[in-house]
C-alpha atoms as a PDB file:
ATOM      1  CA  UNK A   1     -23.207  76.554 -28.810  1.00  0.00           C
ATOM      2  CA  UNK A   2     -21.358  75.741 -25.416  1.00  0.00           C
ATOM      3  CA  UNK A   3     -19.295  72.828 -25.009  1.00  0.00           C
ATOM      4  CA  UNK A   4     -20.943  69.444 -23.755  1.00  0.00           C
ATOM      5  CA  UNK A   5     -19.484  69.394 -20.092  1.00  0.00           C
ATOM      6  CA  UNK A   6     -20.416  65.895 -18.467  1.00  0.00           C
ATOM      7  CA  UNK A   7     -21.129  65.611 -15.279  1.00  0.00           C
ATOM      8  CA  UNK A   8     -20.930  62.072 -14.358  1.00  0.00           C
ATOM      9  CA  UNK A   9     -17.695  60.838 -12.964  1.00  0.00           C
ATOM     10  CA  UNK A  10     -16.125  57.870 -14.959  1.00  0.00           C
ATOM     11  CA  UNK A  11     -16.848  54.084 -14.166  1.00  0.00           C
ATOM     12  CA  UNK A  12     -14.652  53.344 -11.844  1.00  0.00           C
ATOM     13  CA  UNK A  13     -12.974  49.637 -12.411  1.00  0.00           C
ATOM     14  CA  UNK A  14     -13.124  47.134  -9.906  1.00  0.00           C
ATOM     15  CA  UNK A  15     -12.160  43.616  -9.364  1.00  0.00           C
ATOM     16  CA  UNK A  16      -8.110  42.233  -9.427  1.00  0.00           C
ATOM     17  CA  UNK A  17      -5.670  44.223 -12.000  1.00  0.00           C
ATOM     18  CA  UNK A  18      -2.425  42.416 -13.052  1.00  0.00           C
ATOM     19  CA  UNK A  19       1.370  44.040 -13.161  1.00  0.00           C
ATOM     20  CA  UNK A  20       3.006  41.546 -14.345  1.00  0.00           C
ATOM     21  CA  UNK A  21       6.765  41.000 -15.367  1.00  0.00           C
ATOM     22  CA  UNK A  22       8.240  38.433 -17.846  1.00  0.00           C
ATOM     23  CA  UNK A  23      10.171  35.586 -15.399  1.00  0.00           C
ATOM     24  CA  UNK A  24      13.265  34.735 -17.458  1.00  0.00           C
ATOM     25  CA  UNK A  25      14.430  31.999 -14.563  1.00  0.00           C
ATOM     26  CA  UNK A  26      13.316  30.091 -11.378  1.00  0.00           C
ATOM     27  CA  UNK A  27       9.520  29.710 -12.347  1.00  0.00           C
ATOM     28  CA  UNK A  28       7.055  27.093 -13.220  1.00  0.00           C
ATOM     29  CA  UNK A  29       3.912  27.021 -15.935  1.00  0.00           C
ATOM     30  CA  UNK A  30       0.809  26.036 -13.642  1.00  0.00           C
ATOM     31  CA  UNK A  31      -2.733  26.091 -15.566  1.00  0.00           C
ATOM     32  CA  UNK A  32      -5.703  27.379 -15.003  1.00  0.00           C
ATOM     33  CA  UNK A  33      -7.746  23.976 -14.629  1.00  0.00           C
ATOM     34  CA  UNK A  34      -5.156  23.732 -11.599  1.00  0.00           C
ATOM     35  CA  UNK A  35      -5.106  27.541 -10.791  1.00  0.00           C
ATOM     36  CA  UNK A  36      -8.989  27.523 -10.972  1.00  0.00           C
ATOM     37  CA  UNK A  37     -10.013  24.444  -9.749  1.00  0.00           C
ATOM     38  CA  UNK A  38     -13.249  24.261  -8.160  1.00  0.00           C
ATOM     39  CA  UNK A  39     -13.225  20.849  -6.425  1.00  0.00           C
ATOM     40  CA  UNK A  40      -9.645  21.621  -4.996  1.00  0.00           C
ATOM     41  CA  UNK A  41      -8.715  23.099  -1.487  1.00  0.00           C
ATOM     42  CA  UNK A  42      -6.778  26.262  -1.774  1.00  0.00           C
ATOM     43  CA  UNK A  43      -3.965  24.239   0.357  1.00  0.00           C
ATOM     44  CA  UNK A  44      -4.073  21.472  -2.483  1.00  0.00           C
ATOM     45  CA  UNK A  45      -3.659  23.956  -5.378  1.00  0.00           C
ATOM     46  CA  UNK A  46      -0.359  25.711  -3.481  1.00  0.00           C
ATOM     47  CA  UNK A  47       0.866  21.821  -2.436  1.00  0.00           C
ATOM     48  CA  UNK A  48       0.633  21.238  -5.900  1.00  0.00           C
ATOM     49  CA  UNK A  49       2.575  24.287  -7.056  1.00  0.00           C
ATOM     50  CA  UNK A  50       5.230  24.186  -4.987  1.00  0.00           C
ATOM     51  CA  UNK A  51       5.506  20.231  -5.752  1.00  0.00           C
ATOM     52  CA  UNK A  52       5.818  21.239  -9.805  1.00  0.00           C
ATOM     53  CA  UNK A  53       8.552  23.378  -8.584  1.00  0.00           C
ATOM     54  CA  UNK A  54      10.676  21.213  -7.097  1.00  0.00           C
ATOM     55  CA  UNK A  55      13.790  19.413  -8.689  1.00  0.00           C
ATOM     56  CA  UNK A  56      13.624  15.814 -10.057  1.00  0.00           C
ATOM     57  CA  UNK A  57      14.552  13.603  -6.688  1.00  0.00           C
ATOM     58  CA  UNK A  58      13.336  15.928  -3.828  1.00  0.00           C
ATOM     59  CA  UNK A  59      11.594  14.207  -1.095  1.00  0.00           C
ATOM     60  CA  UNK A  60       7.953  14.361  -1.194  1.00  0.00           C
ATOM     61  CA  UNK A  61       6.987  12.950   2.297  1.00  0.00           C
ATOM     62  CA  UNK A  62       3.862  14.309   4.751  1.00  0.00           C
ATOM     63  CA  UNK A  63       6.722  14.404   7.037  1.00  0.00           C
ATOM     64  CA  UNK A  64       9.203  16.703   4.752  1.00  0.00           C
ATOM     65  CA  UNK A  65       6.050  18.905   3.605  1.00  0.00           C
ATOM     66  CA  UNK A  66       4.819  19.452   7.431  1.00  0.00           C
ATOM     67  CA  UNK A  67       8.672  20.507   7.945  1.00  0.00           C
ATOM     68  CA  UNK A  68       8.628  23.027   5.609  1.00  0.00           C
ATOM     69  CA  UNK A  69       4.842  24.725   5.807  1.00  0.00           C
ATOM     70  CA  UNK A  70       3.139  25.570   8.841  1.00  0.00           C
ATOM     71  CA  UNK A  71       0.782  23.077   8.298  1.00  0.00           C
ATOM     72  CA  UNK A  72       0.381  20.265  10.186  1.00  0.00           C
ATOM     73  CA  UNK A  73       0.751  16.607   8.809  1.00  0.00           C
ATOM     74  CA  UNK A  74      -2.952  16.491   8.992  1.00  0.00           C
ATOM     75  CA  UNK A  75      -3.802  18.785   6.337  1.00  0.00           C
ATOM     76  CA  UNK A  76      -1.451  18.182   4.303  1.00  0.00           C
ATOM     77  CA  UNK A  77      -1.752  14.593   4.422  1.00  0.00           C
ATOM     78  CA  UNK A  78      -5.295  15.487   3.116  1.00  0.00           C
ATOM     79  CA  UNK A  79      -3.888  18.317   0.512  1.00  0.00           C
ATOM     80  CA  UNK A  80      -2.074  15.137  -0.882  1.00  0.00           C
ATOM     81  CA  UNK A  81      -4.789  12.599  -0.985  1.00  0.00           C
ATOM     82  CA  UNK A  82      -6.962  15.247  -3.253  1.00  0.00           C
ATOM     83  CA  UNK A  83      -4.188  15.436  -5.449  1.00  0.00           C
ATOM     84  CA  UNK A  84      -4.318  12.405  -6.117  1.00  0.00           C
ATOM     85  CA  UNK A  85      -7.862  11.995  -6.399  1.00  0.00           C
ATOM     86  CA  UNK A  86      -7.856  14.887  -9.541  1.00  0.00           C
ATOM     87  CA  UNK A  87      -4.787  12.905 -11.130  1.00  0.00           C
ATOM     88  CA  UNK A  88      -2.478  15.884 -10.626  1.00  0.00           C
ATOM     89  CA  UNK A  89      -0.294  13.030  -8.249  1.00  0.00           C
ATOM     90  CA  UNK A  90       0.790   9.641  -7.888  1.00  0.00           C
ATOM     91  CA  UNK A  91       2.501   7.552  -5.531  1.00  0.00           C
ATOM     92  CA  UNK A  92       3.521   3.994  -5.005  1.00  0.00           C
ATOM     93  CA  UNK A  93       6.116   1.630  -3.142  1.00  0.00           C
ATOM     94  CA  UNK A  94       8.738  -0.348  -4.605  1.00  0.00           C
ATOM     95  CA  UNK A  95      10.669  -3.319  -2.608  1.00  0.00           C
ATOM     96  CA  UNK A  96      14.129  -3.595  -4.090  1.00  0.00           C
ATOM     97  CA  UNK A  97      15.745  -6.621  -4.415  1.00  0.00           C
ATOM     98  CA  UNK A  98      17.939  -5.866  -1.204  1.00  0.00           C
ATOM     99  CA  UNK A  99      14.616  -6.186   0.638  1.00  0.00           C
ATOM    100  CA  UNK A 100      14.198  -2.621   0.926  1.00  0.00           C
ATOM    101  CA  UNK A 101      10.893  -0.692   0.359  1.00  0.00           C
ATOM    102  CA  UNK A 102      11.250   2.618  -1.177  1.00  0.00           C
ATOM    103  CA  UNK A 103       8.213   5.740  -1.584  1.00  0.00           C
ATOM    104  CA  UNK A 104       8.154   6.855  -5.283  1.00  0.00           C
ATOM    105  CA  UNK A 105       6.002  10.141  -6.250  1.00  0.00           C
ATOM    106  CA  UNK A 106       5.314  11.062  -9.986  1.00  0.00           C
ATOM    107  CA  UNK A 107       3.745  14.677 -10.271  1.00  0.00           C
ATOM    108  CA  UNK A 108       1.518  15.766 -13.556  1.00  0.00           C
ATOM    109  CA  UNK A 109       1.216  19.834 -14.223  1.00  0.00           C
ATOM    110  CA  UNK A 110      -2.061  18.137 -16.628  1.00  0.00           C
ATOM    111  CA  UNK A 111      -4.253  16.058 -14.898  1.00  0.00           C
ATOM    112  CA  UNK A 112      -4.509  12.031 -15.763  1.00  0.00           C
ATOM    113  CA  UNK A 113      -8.104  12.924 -17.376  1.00  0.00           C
ATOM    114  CA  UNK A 114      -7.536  15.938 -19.374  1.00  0.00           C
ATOM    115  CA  UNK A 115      -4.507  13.837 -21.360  1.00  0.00           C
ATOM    116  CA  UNK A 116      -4.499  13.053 -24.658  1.00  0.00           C
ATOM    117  CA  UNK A 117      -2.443  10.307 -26.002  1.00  0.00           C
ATOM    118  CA  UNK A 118      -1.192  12.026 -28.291  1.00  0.00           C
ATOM    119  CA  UNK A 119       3.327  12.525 -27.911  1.00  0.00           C
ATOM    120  CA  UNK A 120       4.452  15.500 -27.243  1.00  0.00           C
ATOM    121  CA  UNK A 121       3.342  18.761 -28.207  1.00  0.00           C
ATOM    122  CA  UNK A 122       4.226  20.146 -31.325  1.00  0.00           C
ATOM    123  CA  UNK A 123       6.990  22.130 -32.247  1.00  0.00           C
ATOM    124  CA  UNK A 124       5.518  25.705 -33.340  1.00  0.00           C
ATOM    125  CA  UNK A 125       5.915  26.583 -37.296  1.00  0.00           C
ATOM    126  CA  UNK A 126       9.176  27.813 -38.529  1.00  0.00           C
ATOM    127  CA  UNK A 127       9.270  30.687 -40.022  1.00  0.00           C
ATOM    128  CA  UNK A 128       9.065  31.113 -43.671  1.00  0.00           C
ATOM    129  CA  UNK A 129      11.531  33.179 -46.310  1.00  0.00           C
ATOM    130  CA  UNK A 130      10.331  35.363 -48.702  1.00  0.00           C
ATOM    131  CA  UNK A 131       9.697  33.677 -51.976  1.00  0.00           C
ATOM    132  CA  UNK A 132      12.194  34.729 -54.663  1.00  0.00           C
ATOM    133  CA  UNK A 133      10.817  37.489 -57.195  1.00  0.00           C
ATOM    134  CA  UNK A 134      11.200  34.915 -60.335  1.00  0.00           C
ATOM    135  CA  UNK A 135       8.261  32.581 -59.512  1.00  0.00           C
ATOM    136  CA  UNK A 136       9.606  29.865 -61.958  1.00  0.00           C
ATOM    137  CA  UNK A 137      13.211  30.208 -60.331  1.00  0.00           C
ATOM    138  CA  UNK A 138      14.034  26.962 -57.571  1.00  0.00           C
ATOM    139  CA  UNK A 139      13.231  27.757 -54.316  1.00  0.00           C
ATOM    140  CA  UNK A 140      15.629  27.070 -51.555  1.00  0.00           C
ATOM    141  CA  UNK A 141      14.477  24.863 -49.118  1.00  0.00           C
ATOM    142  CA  UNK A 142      13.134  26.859 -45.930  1.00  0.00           C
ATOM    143  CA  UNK A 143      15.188  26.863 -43.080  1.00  0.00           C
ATOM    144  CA  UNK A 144      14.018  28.191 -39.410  1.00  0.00           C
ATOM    145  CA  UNK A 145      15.360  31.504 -38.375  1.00  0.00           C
ATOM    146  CA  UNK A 146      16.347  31.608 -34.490  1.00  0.00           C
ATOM    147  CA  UNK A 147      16.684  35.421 -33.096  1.00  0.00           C
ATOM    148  CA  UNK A 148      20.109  36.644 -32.037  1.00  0.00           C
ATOM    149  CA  UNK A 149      20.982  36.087 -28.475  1.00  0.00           C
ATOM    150  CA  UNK A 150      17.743  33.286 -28.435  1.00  0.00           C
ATOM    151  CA  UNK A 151      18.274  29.950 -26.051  1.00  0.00           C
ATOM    152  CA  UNK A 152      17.007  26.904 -28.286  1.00  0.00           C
ATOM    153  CA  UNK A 153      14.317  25.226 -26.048  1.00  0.00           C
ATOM    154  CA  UNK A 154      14.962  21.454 -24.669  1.00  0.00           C
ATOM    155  CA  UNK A 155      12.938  18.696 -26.706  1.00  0.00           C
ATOM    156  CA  UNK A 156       9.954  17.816 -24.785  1.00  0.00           C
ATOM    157  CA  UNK A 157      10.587  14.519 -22.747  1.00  0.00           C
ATOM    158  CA  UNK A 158       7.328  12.220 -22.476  1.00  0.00           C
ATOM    159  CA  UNK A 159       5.882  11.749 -19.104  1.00  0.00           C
ATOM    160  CA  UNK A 160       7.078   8.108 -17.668  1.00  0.00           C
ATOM    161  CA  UNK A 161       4.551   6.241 -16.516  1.00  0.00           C
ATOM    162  CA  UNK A 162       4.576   4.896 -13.550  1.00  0.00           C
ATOM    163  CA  UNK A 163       5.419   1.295 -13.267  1.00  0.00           C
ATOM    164  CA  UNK A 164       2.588  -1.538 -13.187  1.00  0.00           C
ATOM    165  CA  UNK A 165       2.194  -2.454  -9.344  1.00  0.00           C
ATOM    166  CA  UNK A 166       3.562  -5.812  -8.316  1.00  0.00           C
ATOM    167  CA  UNK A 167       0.647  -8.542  -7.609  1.00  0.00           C
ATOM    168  CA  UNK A 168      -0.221  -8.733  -4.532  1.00  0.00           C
ATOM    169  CA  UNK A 169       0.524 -12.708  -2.736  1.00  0.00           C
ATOM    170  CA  UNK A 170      -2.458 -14.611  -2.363  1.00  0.00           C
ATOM    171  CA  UNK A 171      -4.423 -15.187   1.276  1.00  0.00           C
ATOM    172  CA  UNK A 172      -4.353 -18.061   3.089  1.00  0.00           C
ATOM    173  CA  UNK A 173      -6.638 -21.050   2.172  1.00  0.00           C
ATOM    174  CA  UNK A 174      -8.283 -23.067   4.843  1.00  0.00           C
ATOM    175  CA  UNK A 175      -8.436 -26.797   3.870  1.00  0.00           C
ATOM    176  CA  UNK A 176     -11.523 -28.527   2.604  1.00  0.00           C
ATOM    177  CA  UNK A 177     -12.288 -29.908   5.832  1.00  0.00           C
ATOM    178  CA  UNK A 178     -13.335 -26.699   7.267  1.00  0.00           C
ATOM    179  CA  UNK A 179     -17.046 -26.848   8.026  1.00  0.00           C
ATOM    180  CA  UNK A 180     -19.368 -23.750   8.154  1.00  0.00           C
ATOM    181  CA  UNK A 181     -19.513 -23.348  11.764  1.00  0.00           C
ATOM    182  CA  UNK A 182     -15.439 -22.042  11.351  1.00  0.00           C
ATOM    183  CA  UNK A 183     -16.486 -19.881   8.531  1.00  0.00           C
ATOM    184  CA  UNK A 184     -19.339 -18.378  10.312  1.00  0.00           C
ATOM    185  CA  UNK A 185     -16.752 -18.236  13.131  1.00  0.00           C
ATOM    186  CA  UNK A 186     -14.613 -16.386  11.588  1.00  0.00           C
ATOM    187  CA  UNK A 187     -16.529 -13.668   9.792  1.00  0.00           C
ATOM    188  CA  UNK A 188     -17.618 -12.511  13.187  1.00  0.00           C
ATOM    189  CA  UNK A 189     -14.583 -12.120  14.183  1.00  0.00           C
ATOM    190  CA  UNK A 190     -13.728  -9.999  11.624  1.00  0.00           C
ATOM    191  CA  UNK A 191     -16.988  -8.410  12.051  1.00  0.00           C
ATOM    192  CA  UNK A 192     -16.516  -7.414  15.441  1.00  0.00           C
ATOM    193  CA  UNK A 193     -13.047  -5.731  14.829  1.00  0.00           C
ATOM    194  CA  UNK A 194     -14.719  -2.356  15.098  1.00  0.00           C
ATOM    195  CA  UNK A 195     -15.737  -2.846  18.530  1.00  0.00           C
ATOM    196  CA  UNK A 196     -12.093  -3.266  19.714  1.00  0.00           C
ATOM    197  CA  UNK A 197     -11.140  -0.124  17.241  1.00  0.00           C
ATOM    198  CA  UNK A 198     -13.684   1.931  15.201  1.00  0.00           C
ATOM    199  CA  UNK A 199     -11.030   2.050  12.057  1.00  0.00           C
ATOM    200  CA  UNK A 200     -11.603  -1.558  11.430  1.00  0.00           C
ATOM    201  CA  UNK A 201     -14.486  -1.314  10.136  1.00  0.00           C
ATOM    202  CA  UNK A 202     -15.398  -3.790   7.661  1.00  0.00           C
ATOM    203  CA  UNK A 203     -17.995  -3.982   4.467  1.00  0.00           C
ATOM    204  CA  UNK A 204     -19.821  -7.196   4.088  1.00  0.00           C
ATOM    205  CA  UNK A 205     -18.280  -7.586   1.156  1.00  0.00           C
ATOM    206  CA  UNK A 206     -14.567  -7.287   3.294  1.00  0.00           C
ATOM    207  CA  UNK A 207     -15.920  -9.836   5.266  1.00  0.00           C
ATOM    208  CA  UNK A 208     -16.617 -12.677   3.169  1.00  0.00           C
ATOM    209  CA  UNK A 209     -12.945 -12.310   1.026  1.00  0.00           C
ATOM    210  CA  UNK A 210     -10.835 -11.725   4.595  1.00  0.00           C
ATOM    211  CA  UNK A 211     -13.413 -15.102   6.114  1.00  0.00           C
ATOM    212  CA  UNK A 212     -11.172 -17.825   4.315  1.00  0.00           C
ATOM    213  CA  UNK A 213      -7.991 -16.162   5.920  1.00  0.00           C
ATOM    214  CA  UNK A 214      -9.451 -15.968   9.322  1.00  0.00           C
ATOM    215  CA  UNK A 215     -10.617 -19.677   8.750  1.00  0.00           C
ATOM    216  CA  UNK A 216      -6.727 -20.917   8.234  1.00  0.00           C
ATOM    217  CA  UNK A 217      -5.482 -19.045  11.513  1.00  0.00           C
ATOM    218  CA  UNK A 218      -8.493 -20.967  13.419  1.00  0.00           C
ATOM    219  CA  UNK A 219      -7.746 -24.430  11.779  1.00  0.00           C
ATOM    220  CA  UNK A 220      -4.171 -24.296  12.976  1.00  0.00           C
ATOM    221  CA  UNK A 221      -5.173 -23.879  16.387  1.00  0.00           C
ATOM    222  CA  UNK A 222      -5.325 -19.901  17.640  1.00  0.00           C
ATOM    223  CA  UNK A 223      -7.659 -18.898  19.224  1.00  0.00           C
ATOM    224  CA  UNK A 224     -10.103 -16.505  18.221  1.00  0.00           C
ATOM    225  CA  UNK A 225      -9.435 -14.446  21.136  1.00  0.00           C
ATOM    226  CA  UNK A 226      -5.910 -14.162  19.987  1.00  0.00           C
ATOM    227  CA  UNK A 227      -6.425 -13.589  16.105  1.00  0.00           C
ATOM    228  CA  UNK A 228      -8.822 -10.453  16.958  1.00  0.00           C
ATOM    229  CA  UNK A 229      -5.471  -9.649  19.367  1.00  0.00           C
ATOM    230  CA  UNK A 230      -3.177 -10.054  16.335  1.00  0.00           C
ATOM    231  CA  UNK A 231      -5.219  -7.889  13.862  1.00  0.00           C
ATOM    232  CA  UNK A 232      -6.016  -5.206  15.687  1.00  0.00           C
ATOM    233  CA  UNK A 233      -3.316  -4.589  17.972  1.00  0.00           C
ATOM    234  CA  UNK A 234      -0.230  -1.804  17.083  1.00  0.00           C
ATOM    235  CA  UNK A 235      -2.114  -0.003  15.242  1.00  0.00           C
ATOM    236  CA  UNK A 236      -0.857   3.469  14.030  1.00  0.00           C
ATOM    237  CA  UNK A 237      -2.256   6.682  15.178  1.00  0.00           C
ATOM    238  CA  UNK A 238      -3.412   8.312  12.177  1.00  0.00           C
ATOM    239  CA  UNK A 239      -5.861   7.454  10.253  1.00  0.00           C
ATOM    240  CA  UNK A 240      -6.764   4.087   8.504  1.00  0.00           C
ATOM    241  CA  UNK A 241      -7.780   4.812   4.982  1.00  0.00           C
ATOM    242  CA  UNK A 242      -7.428   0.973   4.027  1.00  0.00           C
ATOM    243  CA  UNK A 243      -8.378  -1.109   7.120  1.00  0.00           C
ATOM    244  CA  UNK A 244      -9.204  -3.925   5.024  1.00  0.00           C
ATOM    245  CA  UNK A 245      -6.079  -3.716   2.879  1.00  0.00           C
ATOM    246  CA  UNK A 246      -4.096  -3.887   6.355  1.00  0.00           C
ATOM    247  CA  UNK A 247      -6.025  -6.627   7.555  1.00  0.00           C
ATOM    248  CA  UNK A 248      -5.272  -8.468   4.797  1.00  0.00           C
ATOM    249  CA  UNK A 249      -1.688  -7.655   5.148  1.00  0.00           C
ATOM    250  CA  UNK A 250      -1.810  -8.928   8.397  1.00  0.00           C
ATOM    251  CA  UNK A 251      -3.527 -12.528   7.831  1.00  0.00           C
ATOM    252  CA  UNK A 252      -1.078 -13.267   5.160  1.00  0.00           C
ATOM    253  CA  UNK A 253       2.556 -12.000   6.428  1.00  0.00           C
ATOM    254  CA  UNK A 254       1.638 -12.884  10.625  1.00  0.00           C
ATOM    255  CA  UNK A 255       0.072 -16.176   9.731  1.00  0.00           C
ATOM    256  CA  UNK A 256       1.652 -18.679  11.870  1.00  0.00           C
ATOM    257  CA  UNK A 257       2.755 -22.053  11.451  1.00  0.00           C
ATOM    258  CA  UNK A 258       0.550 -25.548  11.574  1.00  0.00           C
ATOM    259  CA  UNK A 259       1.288 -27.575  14.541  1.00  0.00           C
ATOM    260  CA  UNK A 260       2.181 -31.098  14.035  1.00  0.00           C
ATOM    261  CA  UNK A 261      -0.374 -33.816  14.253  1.00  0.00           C
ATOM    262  CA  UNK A 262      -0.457 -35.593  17.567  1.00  0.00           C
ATOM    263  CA  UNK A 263       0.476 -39.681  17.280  1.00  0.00           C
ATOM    264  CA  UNK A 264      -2.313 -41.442  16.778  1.00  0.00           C
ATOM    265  CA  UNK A 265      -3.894 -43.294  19.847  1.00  0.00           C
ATOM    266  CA  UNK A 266      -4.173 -47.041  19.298  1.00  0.00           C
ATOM    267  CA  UNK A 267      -3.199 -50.515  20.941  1.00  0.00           C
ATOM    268  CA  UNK A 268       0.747 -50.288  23.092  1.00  0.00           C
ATOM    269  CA  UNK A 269       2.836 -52.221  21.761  1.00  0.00           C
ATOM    270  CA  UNK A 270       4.369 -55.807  22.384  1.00  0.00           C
ATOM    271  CA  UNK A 271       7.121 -54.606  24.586  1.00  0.00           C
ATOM    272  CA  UNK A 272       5.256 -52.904  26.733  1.00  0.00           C
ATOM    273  CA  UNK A 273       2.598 -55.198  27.796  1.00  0.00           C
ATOM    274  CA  UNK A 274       1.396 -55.707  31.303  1.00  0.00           C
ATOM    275  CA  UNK A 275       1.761 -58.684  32.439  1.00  0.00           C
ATOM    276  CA  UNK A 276      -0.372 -60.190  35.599  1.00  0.00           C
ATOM    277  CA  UNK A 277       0.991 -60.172  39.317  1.00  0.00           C
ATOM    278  CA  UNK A 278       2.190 -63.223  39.954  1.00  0.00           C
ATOM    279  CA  UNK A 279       3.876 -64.716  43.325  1.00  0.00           C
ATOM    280  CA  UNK A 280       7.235 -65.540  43.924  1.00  0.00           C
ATOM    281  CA  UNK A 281       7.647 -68.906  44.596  1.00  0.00           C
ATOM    282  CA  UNK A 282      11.254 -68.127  46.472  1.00  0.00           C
ATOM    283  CA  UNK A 283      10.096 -65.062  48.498  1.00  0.00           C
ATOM    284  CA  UNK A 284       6.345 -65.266  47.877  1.00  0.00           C
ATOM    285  CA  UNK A 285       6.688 -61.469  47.054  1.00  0.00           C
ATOM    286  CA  UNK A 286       4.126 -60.198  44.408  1.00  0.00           C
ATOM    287  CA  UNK A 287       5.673 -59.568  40.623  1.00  0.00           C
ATOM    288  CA  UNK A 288       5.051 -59.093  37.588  1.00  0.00           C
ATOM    289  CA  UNK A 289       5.224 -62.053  34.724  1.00  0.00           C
ATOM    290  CA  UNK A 290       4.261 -63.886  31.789  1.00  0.00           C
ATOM    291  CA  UNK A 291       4.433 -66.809  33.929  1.00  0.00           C
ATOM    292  CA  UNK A 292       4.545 -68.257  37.423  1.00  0.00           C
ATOM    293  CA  UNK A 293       7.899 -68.331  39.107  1.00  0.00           C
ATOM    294  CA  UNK A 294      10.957 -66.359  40.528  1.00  0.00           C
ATOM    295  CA  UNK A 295      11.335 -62.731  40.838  1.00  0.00           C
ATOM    296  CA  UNK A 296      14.397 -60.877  39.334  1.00  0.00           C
ATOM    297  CA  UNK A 297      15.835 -60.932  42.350  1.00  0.00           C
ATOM    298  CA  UNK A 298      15.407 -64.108  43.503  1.00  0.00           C
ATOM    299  CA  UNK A 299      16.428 -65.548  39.993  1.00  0.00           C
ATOM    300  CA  UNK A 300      19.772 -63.231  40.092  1.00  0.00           C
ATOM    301  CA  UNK A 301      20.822 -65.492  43.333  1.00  0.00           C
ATOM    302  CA  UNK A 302      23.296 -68.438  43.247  1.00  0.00           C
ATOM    303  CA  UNK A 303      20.911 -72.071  43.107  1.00  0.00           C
ATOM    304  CA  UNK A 304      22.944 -72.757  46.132  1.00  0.00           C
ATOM    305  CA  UNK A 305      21.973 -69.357  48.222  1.00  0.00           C
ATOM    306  CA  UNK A 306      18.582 -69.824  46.919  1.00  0.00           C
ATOM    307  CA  UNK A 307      18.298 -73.479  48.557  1.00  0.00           C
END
């Protein structure tokens, strides 16, 4: 009987094939639930690489990022704020105590939600010795067993967390005098803010917390004209992701000071009553006096003179 000859060529194999090589230095561990996100932009998951690759210290700014890729500040700035969405990022200001206000950026190679509290991970099993042939004889405590030539590998450091963000100072308060007519006043105000620039647009819910504020520029005497000016003027160009977070900014750091109260209207006082005309009875010219008689000038002149 012949040989079975087959026809059919084999299944060829399709899809990506891997030749990798073992990286001994200058790499970094990135996971799948990064690698293989399926919410992230592609631009996100490379931000994020090359981020986890960076030294501790190394300036994460749109700015420095747009520098260094091809793409604009735009998408980036956009790569960033998904990051941060997905808890692979964080960042936060800090004003020292010189005054100064500095960008921090804290970057996680395991999202905020996949995290177990739970330390560090834990060290893999040491290897074990043979047992002695006499089972009744002592055994020797076990001891691991590195490799020749093997690099021991650092203890692994716990994450920081970032610090707790510093409270935020309180709005300004309008007085208890302020009637509703100022309130409703100033929540159109507010309201209208998107007319004068489309990013200031407001929630209802914006409206009535930022109202009060509003209400303490108007009590001290601006305008409403000139508040709306305030707010929305020198704006930046990009985007406003917070435009009632800046507003409120605004009210509380531009707010400007009360006027003082003008004195009270009432009667003049003694020393500056007018008297009635009277005539004088040496020139017969018209003064002014408590009583009938001589004029200043008139009285001024020697008796003699005057006879």
């Amino acid at each position: 009987m012949a040989d079975r000859q087959l026809s059919a060529p084999t299944r060829a194999s399709y899809g990506i094939r891997h030749d990798n090589r073992v990286l001994r230095d200058r790499y970094v561990k990135i996971g799948n639930h990064l690698a293989q996100h399926r919410e992230l932009s592609i631009t996100a998951i490379g931000l994020a690489t090359h981020i986890q690759s960076l030294p501790a210290g190394a300036k994460v700014t749109v700015k420095s990022l747009s520098e260094r890729f091809p793409e604009g500040e735009v998408r980036i700035a956009a790569a960033l704020r998904e990051l941060e969405e997905h808890g692979y990022l964080t960042r936060y200001r800090e004003r020292l105590p010189s005054g100064q206000v500095v960008s921090h950026v804290i970057s996680y190679n395991v999202p905020l939600a996949l995290r177990r509290d739970d330390g560090p991970s834990p060290e893999p099993p040491a290897p074990k010795r043979k047992a002695p042939e006499d089972p009744e004889a002592p055994q020797a405590p076990v001891e691991p067993v590195e490799p020749e030539g093997s690099v021991a590998a650092p203890p692994a450091q716990p994450t920081p967390e970032p610090p707790a963000p510093a409270a935020v100072p309180a709005l300004p308060e309008p007085s208890s005098a302020a009637g509703p007519e100022l309130h409703a006043q100033a929540a159109e105000l507010l309201a209208r803010l998107r007319l004068r620039d489309p990013r200031l647009l407001l929630s209802e819910r914006d409206v009535a917390r930022l109202a009060p504020a509003a209400v303490a520029w108007l009590e001290r005497g601006v305008r409403p004209a000139v508040v709306s000016g305030v707010l929305s003027g020198g704006l930046p160009p990009e985007p406003i992701r917070a435009p009632a977070a800046l507003l409120a900014h605004r009210l509380r750091v531009l707010l400007p000071p009360a006027l003082r109260a003008s004195p009270p209207s009432g009667p003049m006082p003694r020393d500056r009553t007018i008297h009635p005309l009277r005539n004088c009875d040496g020139c017969d010219r018209a003064f002014r006096a408590p009583t009938p008689g001589h004029c200043e000038d008139c009285a001024s002149r020697p008796a003699a003179t005057a006879a």
